[in-house]
Protein backbone atom coordinates (compact mmCIF):
# COMPACT_ATOMS: atom_id res chain seq x y z
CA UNK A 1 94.92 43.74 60.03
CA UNK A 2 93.69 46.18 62.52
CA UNK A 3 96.62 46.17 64.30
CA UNK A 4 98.81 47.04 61.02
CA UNK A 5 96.62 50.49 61.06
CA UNK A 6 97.18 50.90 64.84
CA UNK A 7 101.12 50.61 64.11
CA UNK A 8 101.30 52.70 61.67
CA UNK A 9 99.85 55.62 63.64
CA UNK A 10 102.08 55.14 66.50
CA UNK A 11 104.39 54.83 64.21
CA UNK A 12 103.90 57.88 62.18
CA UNK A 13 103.96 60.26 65.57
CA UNK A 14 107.82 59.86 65.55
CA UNK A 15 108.27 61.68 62.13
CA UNK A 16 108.82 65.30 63.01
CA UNK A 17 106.72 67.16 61.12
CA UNK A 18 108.54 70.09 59.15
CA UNK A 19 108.08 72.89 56.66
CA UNK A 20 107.97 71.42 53.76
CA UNK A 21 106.82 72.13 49.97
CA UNK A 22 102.68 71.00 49.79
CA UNK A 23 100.96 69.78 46.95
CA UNK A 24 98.98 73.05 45.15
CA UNK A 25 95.19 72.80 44.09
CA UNK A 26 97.53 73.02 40.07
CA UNK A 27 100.22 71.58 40.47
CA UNK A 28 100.89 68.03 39.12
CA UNK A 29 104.60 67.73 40.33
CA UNK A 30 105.80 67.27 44.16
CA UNK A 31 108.70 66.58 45.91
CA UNK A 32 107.64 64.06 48.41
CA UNK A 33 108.99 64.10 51.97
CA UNK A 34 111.15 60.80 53.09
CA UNK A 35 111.05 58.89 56.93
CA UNK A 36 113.07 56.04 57.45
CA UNK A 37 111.90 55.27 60.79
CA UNK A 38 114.83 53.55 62.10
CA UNK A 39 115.32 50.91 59.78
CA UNK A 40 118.91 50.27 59.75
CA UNK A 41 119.57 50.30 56.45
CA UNK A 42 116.85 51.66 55.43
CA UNK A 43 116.44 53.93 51.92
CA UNK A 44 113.83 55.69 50.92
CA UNK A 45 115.29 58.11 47.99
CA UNK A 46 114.47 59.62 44.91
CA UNK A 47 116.02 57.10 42.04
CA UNK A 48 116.45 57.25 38.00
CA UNK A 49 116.77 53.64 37.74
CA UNK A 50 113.12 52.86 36.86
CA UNK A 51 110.55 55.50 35.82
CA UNK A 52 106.87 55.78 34.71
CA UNK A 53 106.42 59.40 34.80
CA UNK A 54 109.19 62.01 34.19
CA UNK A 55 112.81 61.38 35.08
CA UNK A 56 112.58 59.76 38.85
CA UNK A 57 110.53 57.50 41.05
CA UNK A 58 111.16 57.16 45.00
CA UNK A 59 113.35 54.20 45.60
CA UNK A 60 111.99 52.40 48.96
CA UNK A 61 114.62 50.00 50.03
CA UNK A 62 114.84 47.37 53.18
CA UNK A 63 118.04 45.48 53.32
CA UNK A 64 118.50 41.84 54.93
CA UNK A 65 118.18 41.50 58.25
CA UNK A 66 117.23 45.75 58.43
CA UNK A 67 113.63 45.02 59.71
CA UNK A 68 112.84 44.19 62.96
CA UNK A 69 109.55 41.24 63.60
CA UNK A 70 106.39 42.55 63.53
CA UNK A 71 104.39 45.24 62.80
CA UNK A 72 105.48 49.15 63.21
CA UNK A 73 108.34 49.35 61.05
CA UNK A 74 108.67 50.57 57.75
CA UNK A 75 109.60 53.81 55.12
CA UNK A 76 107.43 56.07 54.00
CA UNK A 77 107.23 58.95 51.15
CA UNK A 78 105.11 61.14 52.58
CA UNK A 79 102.99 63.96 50.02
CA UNK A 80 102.13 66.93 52.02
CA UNK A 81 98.77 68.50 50.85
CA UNK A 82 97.91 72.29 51.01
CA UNK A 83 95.51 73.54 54.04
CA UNK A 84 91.98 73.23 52.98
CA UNK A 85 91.90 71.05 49.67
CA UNK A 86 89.39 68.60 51.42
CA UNK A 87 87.65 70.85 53.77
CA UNK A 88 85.51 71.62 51.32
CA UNK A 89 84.75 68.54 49.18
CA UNK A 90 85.33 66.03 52.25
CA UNK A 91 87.19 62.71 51.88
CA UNK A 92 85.73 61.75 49.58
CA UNK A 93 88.31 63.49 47.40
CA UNK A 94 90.09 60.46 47.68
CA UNK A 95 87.97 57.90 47.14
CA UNK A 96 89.55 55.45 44.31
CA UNK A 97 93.37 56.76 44.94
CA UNK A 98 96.09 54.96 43.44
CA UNK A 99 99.70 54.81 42.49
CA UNK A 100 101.88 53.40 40.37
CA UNK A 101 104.85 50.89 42.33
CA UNK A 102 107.09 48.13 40.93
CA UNK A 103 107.81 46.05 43.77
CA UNK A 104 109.99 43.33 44.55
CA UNK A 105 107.35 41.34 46.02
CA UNK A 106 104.01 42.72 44.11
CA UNK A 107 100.23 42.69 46.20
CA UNK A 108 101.82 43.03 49.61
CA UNK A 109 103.37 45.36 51.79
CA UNK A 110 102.43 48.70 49.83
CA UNK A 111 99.51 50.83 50.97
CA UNK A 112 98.67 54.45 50.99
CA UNK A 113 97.02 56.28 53.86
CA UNK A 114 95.50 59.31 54.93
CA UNK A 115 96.46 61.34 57.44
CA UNK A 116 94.18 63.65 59.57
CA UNK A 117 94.12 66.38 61.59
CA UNK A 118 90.89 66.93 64.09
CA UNK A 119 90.99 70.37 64.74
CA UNK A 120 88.14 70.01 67.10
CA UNK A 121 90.42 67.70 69.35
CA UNK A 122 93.89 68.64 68.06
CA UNK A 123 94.27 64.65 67.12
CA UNK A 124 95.98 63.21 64.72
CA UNK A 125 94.63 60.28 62.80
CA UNK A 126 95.76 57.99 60.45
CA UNK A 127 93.53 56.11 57.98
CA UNK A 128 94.24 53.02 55.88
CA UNK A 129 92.24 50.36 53.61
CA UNK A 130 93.65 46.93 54.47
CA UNK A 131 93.52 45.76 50.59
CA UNK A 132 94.10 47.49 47.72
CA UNK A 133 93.83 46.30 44.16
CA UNK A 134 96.77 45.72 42.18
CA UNK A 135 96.61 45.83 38.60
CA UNK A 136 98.56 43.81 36.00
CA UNK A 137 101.83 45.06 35.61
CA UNK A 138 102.65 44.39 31.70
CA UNK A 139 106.02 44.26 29.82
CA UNK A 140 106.58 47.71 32.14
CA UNK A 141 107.30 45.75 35.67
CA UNK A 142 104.99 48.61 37.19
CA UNK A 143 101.48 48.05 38.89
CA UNK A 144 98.83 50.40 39.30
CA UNK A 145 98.04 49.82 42.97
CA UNK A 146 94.70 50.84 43.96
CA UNK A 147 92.27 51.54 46.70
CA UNK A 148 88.54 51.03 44.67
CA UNK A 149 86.27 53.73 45.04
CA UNK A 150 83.42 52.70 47.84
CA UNK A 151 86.14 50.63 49.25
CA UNK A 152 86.51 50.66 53.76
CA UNK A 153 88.83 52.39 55.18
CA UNK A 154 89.59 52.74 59.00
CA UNK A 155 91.26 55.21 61.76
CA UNK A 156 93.06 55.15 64.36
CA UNK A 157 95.10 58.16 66.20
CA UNK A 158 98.83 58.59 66.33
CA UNK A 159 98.33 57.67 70.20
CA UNK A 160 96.94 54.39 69.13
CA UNK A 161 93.00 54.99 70.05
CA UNK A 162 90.83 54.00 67.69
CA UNK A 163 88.83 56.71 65.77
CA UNK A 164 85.90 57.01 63.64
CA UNK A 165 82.90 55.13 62.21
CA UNK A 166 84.50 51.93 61.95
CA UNK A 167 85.74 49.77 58.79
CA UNK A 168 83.39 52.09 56.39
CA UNK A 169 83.28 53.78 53.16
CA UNK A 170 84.96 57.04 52.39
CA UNK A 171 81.22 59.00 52.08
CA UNK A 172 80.00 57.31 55.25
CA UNK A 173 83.12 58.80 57.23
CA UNK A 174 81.93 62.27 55.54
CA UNK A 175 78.63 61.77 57.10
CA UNK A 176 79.61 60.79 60.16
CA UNK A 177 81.95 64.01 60.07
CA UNK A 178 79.34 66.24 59.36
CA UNK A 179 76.88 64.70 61.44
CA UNK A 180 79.38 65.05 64.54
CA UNK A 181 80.43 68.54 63.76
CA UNK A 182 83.79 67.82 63.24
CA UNK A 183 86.13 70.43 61.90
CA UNK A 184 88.77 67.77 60.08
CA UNK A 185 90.83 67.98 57.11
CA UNK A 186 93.40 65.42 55.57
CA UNK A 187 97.04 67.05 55.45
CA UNK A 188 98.73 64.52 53.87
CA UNK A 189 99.17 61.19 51.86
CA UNK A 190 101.25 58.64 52.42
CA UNK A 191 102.52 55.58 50.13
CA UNK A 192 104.00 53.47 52.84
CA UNK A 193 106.63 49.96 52.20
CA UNK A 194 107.53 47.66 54.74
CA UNK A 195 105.44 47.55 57.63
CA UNK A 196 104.39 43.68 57.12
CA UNK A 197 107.74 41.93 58.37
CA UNK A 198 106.62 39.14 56.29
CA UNK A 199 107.30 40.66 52.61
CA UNK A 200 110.93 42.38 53.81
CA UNK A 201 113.70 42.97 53.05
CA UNK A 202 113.02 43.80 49.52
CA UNK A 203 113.32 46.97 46.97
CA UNK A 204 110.11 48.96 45.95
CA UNK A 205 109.59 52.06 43.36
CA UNK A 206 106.72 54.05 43.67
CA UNK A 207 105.39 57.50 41.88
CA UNK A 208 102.10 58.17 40.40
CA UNK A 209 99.88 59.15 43.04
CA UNK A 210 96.49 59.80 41.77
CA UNK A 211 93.31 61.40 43.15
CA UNK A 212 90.47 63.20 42.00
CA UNK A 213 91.49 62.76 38.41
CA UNK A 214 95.11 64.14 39.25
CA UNK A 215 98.35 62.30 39.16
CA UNK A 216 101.67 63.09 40.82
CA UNK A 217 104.94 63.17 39.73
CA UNK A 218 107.33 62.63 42.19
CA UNK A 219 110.62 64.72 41.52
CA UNK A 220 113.04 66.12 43.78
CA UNK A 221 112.71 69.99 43.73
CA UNK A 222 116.69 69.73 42.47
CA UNK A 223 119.04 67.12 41.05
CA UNK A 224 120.99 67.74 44.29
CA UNK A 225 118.61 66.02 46.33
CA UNK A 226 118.38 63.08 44.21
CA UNK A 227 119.51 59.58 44.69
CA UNK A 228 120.88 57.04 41.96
């Protein structure tokens, strides 16, 4: 599964990284940012046609025949986070993080990940645990999916170098961090659909990001940005 992690940092270098609205220290409702990432095909949209929380979810979609083999490939809805909400309190912010997805093919292809910036190097790093939990999904059709707090997680850099303590905790990367002097904060958090070949093409919902005893509501910051 290593290599899933190195993909999806290469991967992740091609998104162009814009201006773009950032989750608040308050705020419980964010308009996540989309990449398609080549996928022919591909949709990753804001949708009405199955909520948990307010009035839209993110639609991920991967037609037949719209993936290519292997590893690398896959959508993303990206949550940008404000400068400086983990500097302080570490990553361990986002130890036990979930979401809420109904998939069409539940306990695969689905993870969130961290993303990094190393100010001491200027590299980028992306950071992933290779199994989260899913939850029953009830009468509802939606899972909770989620990393468990304490769980591994592991790095490697948009360039495709691998970074960090290893395959560890979320308060062992902290103290390896701090014991390294490393001036590091995470600037955004992805809920990414596709990347194992294996489970697409298929249709996925997702909203309900949750950390630190918050959860997100993904809306579009108008109904003209949103899909169907």
């Amino acid at each position: 599964m290593r290599s899933l992690l190195k993909a999806l940092g290469v991967v992740a270098v091609l998104v162009t990284v814009a201006v773009v609205p950032a989750v608040s220290e308050t705020s419980n409702t964010v308009a996540p940012v989309f990449a398609v990432n080549g996928i022919p095909g591909g949709v990753v949209q804001f949708s009405t046609e199955a909520t948990v929380l307010g009035t839209h979810s993110v639609k991920m979609q991967i037609p037949a025949g719209g993936h290519p083999a292997g590893y690398g490939w896959g959508l993303n809805a990206e949550v940008y986070l404000a400068t400086g909400m983990s500097r302080s309190r570490g990553l361990a912010l986002y130890d036990g993080v979930s979401f809420k997805a109904k998939p069409a093919n539940p306990g695969r292809s689905l993870y969130v990940s961290l993303i990094l910036h190393d100010r001491s190097t200027g590299a980028w790093v992306s950071m992933l645990s290779y199994a989260p939990v899913w939850a029953a999904a009830g009468d509802s059709g939606w899972y909770t999916v989620t990393v468990p707090a304490g769980a591994p997680w592991d790095g490697w850099t948009f360039g495709g170098a691998h970074y960090g303590p290893g395959y560890v905790a979320l308060a062992e990367w902290d103290s390896w961090i701090e014991r390294h002097g490393i001036d590091l904060d995470v600037r955004r958090v992805n809920i990414q659909f596709g990347y194992d070949a294996s489970t697409a093409p298929g249709t996925a919902y997702v909203d309900g990001l949750s950390f630190d005893g918050r959860t997100l509501d993904f809306e579009p910051e108008s109904d003209d940005h949103a899909g169907s």
